[in-house]
N, C-alpha and C. Protein backbone atom coordinates (compact mmCIF):
# COMPACT_ATOMS: atom_id res chain seq x y z
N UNK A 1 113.37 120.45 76.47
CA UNK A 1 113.95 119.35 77.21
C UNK A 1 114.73 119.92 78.41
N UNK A 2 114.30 119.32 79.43
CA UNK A 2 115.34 119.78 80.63
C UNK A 2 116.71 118.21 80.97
N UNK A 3 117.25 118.63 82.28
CA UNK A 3 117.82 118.17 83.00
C UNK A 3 117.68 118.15 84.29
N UNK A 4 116.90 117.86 84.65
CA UNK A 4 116.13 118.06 86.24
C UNK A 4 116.78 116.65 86.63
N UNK A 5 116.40 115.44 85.74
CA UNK A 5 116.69 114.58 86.12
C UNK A 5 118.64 114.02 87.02
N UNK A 6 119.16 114.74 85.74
CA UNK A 6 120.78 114.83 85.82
C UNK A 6 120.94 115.61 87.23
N UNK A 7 120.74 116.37 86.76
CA UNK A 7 121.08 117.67 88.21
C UNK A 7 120.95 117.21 89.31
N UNK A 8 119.64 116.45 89.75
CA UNK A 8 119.44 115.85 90.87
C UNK A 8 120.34 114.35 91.52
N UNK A 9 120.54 113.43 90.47
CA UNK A 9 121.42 112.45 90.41
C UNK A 9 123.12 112.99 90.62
N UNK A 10 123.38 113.84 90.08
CA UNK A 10 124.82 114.63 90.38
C UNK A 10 124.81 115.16 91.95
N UNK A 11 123.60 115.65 92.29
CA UNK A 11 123.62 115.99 93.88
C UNK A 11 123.56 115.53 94.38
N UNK A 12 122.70 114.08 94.04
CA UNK A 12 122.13 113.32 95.21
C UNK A 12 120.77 113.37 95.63
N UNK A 13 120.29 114.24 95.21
CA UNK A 13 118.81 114.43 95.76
C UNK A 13 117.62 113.86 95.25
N UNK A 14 116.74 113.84 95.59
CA UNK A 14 116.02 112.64 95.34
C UNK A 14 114.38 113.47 94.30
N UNK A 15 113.71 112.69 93.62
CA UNK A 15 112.93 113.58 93.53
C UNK A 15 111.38 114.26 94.62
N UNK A 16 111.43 112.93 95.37
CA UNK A 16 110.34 112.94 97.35
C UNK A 16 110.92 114.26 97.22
N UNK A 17 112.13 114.51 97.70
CA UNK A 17 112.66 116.17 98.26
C UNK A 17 112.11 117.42 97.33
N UNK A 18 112.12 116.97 96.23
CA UNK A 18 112.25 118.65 95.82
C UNK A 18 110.64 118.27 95.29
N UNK A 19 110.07 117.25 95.16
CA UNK A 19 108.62 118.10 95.36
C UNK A 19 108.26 118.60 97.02
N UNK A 20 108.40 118.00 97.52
CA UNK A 20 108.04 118.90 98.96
C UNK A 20 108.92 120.40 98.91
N UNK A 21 109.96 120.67 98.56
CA UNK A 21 110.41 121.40 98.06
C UNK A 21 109.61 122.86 97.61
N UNK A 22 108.88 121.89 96.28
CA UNK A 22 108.33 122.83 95.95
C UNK A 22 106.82 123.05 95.90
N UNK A 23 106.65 121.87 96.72
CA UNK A 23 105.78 121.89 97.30
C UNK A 23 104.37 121.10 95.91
N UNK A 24 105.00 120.14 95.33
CA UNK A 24 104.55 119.76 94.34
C UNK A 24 104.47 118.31 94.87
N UNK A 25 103.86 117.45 93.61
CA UNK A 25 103.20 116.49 93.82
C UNK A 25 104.38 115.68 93.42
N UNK A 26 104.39 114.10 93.94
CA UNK A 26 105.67 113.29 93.24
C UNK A 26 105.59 113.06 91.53
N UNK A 27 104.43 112.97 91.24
CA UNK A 27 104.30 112.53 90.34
C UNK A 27 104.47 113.76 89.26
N UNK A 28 104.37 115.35 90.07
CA UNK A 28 104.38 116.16 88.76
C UNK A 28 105.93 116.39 88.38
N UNK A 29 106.97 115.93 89.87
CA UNK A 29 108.14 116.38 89.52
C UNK A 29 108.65 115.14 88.81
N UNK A 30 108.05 113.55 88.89
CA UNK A 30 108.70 112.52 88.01
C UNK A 30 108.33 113.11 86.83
N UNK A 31 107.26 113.18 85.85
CA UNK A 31 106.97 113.84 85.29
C UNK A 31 107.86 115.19 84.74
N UNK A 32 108.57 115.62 85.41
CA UNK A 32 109.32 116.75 85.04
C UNK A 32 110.65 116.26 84.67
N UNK A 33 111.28 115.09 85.64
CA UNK A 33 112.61 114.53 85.30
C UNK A 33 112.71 113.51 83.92
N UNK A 34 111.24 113.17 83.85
CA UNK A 34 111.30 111.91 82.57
C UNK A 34 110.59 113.17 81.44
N UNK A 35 110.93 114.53 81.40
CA UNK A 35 110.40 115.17 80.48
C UNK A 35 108.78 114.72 79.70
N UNK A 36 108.52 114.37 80.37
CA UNK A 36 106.53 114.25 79.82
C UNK A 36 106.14 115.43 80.09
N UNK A 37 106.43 116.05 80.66
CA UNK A 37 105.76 117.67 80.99
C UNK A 37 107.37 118.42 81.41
N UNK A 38 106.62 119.74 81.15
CA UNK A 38 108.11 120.51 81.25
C UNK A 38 107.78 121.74 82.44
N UNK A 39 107.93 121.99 83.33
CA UNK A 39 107.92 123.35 84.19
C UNK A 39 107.68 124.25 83.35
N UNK A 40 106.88 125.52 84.50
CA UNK A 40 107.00 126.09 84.01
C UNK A 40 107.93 127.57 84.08
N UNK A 41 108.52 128.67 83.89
CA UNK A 41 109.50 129.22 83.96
C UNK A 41 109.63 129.51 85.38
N UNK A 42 108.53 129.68 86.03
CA UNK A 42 108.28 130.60 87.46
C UNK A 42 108.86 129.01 88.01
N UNK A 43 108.77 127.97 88.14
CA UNK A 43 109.14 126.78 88.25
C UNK A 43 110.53 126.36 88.23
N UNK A 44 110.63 126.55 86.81
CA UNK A 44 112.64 126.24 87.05
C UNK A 44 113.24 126.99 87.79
N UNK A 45 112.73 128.42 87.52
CA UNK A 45 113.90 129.30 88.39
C UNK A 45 113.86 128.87 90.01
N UNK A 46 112.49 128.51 90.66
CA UNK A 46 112.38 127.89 92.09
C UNK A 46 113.06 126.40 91.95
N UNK A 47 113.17 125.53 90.97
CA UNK A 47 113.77 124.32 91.17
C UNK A 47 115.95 124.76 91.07
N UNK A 48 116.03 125.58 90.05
CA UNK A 48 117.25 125.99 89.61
C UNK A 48 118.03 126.63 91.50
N UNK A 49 117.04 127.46 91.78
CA UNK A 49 117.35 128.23 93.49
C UNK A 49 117.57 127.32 94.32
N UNK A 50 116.76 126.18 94.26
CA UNK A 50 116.57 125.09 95.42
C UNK A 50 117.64 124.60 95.15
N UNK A 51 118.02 124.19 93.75
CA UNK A 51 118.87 123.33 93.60
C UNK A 51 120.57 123.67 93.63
N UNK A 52 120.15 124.84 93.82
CA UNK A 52 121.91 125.51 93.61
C UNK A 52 122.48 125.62 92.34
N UNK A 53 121.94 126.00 91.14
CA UNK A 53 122.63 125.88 89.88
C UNK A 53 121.25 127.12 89.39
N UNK A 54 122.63 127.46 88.31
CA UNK A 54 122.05 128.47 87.11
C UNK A 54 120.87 127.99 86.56
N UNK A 55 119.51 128.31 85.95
CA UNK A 55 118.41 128.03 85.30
C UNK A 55 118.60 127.27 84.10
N UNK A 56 120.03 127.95 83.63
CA UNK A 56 120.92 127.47 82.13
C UNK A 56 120.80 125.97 82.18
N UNK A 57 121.14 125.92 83.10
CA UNK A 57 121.97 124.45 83.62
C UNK A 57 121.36 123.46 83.97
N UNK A 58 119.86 123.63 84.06
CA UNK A 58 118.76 122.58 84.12
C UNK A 58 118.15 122.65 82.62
N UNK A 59 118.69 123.41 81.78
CA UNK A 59 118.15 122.82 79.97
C UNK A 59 118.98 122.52 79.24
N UNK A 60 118.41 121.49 78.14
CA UNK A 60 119.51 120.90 77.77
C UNK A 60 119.03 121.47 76.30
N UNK A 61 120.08 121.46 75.34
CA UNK A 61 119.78 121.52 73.72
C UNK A 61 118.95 120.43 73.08
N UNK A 62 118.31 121.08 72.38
CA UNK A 62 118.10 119.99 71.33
C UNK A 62 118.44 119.25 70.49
């Protein structure tokens, strides 16, 4: 389970941005914020960079 979703709502940012970002599709990063699919590591650490926060800090416990 991540927090992609949180992280982005705390910044402000939208999810349009950080797929262009990362150069991803809208639908793979909704997909990533409503946890139906999860990144993959090479992924968070480029969403975690973009986003200004630790890698930690975009997963959440179970």
């Amino acid at each position: 389970m991540n927090r992609i979703k949180e992280v982005l709502k705390e910044k402000g940012i939208s999810q349009t941005w950080l797929a262009k970002k990362l150069d991803k599709s809208y639908n793979t990063i909704n997909e990533y914020s409503r946890n139906v699919r999860q990144p993959s590591l090479e992924d968070l650490y480029r969403i975690a960079k973009i986003l200004d926060v630790n890698a930690k800090d975009l997963l959440k416990e179970e």
